[in-house]
C-alpha atoms as a PDB file:
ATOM      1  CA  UNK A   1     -29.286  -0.952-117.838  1.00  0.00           C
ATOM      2  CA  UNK A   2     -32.661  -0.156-116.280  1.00  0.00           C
ATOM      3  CA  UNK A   3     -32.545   0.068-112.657  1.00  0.00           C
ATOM      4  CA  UNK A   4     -35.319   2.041-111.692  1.00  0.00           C
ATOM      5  CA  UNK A   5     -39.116   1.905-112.066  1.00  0.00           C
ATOM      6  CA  UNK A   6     -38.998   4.598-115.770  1.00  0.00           C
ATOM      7  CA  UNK A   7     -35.944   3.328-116.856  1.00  0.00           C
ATOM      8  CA  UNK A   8     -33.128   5.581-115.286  1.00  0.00           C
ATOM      9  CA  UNK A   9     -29.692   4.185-114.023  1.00  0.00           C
ATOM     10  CA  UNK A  10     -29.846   4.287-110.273  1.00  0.00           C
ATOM     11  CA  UNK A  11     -26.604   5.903-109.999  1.00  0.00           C
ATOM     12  CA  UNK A  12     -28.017   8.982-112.350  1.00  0.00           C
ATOM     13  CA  UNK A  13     -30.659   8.894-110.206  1.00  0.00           C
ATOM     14  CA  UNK A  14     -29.456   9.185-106.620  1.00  0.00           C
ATOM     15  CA  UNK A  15     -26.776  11.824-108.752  1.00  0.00           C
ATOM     16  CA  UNK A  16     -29.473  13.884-110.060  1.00  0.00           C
ATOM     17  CA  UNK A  17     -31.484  13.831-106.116  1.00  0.00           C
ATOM     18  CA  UNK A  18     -28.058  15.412-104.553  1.00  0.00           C
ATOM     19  CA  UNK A  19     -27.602  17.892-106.784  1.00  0.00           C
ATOM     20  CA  UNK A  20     -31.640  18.845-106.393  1.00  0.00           C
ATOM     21  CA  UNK A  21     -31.782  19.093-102.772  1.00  0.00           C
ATOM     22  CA  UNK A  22     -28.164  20.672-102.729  1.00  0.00           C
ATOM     23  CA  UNK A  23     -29.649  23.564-105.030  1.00  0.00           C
ATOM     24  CA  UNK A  24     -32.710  23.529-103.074  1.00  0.00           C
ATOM     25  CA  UNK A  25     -35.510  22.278-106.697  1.00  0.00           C
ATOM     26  CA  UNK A  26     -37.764  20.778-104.029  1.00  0.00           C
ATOM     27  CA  UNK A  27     -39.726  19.333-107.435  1.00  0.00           C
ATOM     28  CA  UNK A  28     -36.752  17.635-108.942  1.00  0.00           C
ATOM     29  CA  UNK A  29     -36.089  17.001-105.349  1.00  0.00           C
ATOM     30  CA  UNK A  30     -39.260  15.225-104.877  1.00  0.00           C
ATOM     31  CA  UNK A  31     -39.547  13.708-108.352  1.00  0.00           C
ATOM     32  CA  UNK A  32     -36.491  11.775-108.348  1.00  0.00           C
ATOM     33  CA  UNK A  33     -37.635  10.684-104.695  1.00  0.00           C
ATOM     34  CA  UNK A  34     -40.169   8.830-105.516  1.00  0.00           C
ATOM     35  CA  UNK A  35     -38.270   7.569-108.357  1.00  0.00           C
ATOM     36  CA  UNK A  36     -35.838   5.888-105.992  1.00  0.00           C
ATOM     37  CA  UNK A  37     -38.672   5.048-103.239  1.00  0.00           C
ATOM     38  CA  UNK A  38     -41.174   3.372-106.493  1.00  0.00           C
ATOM     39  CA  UNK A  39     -38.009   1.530-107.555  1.00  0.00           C
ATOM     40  CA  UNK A  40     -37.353  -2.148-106.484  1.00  0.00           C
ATOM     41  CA  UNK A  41     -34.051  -1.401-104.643  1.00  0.00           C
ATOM     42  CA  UNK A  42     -34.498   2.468-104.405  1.00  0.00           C
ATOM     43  CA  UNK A  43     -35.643   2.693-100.541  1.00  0.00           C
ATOM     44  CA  UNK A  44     -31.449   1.731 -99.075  1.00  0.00           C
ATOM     45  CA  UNK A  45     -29.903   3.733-101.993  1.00  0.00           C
ATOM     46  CA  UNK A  46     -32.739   6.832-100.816  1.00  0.00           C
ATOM     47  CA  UNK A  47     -31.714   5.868 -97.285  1.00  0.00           C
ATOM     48  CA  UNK A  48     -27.790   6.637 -97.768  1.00  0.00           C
ATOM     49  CA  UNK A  49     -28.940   9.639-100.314  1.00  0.00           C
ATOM     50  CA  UNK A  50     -30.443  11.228 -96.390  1.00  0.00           C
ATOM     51  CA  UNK A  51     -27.488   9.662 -94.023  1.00  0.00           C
ATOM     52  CA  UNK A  52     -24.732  11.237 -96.466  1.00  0.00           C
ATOM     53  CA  UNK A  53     -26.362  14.613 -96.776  1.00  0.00           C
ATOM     54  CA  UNK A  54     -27.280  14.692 -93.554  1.00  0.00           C
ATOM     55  CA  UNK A  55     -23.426  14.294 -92.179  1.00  0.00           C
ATOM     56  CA  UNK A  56     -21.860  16.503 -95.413  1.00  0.00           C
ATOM     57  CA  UNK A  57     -24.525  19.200 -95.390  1.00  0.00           C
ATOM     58  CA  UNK A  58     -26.540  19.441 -92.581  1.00  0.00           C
ATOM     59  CA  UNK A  59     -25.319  18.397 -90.004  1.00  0.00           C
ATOM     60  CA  UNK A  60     -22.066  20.331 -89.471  1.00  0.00           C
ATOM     61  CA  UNK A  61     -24.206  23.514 -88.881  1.00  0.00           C
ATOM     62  CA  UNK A  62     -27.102  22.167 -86.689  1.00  0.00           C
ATOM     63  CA  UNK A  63     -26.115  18.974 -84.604  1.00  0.00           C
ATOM     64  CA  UNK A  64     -29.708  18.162 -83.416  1.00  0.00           C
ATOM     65  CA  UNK A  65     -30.587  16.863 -86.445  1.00  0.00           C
ATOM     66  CA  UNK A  66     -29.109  13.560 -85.350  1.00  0.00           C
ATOM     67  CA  UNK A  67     -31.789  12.661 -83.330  1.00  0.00           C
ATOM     68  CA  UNK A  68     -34.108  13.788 -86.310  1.00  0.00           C
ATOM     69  CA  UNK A  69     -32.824  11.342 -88.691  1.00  0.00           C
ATOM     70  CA  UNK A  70     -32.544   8.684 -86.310  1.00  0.00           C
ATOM     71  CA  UNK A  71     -36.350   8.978 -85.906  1.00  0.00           C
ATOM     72  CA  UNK A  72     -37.325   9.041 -89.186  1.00  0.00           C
ATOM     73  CA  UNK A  73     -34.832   5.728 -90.500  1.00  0.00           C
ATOM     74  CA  UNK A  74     -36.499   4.528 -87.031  1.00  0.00           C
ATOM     75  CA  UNK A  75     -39.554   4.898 -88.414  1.00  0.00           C
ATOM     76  CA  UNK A  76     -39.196   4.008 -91.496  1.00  0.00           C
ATOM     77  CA  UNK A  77     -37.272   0.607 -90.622  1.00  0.00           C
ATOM     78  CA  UNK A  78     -40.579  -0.263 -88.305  1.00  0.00           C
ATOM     79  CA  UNK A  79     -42.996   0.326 -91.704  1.00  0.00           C
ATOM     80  CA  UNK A  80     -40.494  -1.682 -93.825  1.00  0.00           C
ATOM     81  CA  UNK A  81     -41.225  -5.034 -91.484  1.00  0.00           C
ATOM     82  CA  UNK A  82     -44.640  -4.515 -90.727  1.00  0.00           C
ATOM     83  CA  UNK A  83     -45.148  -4.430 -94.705  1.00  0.00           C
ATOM     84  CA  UNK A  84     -43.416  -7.505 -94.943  1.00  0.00           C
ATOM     85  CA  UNK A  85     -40.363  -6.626 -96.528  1.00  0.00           C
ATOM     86  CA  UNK A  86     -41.930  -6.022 -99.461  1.00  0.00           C
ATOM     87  CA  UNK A  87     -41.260  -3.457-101.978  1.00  0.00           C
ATOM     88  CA  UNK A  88     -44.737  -2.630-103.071  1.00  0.00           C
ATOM     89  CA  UNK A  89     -46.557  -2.668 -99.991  1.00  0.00           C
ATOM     90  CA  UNK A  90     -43.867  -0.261 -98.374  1.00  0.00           C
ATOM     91  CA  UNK A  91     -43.908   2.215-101.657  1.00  0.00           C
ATOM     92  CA  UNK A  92     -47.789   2.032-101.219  1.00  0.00           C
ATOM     93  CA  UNK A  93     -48.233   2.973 -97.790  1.00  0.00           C
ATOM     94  CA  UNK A  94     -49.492   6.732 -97.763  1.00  0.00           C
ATOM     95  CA  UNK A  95     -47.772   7.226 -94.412  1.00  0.00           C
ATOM     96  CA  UNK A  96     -44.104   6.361 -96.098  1.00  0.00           C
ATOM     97  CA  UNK A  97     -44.642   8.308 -98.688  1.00  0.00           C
ATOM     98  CA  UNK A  98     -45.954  11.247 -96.479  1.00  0.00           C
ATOM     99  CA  UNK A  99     -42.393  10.976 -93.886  1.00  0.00           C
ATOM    100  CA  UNK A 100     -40.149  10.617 -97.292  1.00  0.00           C
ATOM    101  CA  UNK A 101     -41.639  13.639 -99.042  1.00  0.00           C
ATOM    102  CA  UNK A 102     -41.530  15.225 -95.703  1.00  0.00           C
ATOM    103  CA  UNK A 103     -37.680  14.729 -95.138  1.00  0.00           C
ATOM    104  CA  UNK A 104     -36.907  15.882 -98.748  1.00  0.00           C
ATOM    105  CA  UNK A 105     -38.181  19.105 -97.883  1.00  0.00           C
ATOM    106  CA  UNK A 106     -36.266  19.554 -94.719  1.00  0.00           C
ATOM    107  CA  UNK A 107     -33.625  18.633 -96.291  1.00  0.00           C
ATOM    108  CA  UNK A 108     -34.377  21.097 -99.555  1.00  0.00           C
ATOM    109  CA  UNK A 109     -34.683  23.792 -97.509  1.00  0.00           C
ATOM    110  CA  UNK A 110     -31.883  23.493 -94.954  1.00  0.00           C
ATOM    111  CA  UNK A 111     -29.011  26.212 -94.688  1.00  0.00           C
ATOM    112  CA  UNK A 112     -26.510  23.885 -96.253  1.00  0.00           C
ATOM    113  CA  UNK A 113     -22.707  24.276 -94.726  1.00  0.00           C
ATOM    114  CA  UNK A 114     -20.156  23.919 -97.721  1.00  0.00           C
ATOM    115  CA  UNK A 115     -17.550  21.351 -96.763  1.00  0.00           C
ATOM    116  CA  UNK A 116     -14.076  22.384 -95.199  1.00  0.00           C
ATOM    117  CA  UNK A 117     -11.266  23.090 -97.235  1.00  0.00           C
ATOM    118  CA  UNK A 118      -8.710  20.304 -97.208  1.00  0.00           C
ATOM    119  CA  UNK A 119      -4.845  21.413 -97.119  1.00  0.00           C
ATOM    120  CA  UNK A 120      -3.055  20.290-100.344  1.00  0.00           C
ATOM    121  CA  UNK A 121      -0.608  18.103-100.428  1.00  0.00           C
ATOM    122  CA  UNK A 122       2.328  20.880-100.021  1.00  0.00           C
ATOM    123  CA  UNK A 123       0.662  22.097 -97.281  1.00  0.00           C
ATOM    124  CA  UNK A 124       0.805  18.904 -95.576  1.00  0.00           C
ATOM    125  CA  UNK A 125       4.434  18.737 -96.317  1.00  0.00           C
ATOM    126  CA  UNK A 126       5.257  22.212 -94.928  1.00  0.00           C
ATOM    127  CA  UNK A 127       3.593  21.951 -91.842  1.00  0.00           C
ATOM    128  CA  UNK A 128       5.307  18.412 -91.173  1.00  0.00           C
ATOM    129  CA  UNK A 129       8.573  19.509 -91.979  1.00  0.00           C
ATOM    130  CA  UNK A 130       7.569  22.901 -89.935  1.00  0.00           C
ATOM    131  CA  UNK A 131       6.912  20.551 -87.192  1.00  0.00           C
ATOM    132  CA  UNK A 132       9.857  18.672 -87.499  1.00  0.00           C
ATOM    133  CA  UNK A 133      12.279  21.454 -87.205  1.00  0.00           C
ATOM    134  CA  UNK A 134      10.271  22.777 -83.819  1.00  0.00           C
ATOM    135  CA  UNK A 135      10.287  19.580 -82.293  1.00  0.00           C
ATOM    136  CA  UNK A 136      14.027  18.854 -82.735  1.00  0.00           C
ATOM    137  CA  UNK A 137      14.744  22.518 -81.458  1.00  0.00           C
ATOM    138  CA  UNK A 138      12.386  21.767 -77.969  1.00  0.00           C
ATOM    139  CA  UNK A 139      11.292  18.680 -77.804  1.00  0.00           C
ATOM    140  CA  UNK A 140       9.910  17.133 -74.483  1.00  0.00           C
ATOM    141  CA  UNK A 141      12.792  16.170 -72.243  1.00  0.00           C
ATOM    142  CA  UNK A 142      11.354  13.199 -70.459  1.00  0.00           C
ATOM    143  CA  UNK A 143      11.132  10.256 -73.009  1.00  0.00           C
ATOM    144  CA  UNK A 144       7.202   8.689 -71.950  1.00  0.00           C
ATOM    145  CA  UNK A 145       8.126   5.243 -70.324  1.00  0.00           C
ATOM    146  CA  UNK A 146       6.120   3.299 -73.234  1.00  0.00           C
ATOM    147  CA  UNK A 147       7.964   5.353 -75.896  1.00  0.00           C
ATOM    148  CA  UNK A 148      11.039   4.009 -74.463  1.00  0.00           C
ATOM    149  CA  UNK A 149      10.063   0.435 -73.761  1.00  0.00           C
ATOM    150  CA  UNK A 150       9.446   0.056 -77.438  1.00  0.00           C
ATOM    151  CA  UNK A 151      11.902   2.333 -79.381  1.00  0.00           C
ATOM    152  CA  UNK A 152      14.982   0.905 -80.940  1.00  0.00           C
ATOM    153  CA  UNK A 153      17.410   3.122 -81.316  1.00  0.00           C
ATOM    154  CA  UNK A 154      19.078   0.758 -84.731  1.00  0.00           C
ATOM    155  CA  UNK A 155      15.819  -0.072 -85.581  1.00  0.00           C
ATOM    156  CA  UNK A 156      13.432   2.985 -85.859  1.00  0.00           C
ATOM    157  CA  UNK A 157      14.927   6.598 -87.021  1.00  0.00           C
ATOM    158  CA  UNK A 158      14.674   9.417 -83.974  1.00  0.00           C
ATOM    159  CA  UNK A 159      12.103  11.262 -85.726  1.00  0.00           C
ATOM    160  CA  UNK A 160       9.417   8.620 -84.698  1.00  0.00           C
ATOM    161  CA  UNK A 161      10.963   8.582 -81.176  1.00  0.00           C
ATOM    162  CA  UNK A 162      10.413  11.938 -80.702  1.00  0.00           C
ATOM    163  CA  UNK A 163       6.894  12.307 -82.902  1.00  0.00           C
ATOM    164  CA  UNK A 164       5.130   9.322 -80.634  1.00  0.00           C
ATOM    165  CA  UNK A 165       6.528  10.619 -77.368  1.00  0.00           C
ATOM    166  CA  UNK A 166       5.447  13.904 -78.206  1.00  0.00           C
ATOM    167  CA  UNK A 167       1.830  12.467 -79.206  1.00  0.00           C
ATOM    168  CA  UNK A 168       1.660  10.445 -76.592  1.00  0.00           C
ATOM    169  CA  UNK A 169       2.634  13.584 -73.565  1.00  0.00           C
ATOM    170  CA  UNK A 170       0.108  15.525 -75.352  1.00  0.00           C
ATOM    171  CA  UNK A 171      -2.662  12.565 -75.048  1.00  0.00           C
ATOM    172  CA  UNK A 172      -2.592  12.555 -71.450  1.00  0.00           C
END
């Protein structure tokens, strides 16, 4: 199924854009750019293609970039009504097309921070029943007055007693 203006899938599309401005090909970049802006429903899908790299990539190594990208969607939002909602007239406005080419190029050529390594499942594990252990050895003394106003001591096991008072010490 067609979605796009030469016949691509739109999901191959906004697949193939990532991967371009992830390896920093600012022509395949820029190509399958204007693919998604020239297509009739490209311009939200090209919007969440620059929101999601923007918060995976970018933006955990440079945090002023939110003001950046609030600009430009700003920006762009403001062309999108005065063109009357209408996919042609916003596609063929040389100033949206300047400010989309434009932010597929900062974005080509940003340092791009890989994203954090997630603990495994086993890890997980460990370090709960890790924390477990400690917090039965030394736990807190004073039981937090809303921990005790709603634990049951038939009802809920001591481990969540002593978890949520714990959490709830360290909040304030």
């Amino acid at each position: 199924m067609a979605e796009t203006i030469t016949g691509f899938s739109s999901k191959e599309v906004v697949r193939t854009l990532l991967g371009s401005i992830v390896q920093g090909d600012r022509a395949g970049a820029q190509r399958w750019t204007a693919e998604l802006l020239c297509s009739e429903k490209g311009y939200p899908k090209l919007l969440s293609v620059y929101i999601f790299l923007g918060y995976r990539f970018i933006l955990p190594a440079s945090y002023s970039w939110v003001q950046h990208c609030r600009q430009k969607i700003r920006l762009l939002e403001e062309r999108w009504r005065s063109s009357g909602a209408t996919t042609r007239a916003f596609r063929n406005s040389t100033e949206v097309r300047g400010i989309v080419a434009e932010w597929t190029e900062i974005w080509c050529q940003q340092q791009q921070k890989p994203a954090p390594k997630l603990p495994t499942k086993k890890e997980i594990f460990t370090a709960a029943a890790t924390l477990k252990v400690n917090l039965k050895k030394s736990h807190t003394a004073a039981l937090h007055p809303s921990v005790a106003a709603t634990w049951k001591a038939h009802y809920d096991s001591d481990d969540l007693r002593i978890l949520a008072n714990e959490l709830i010490w360290a909040i304030q």
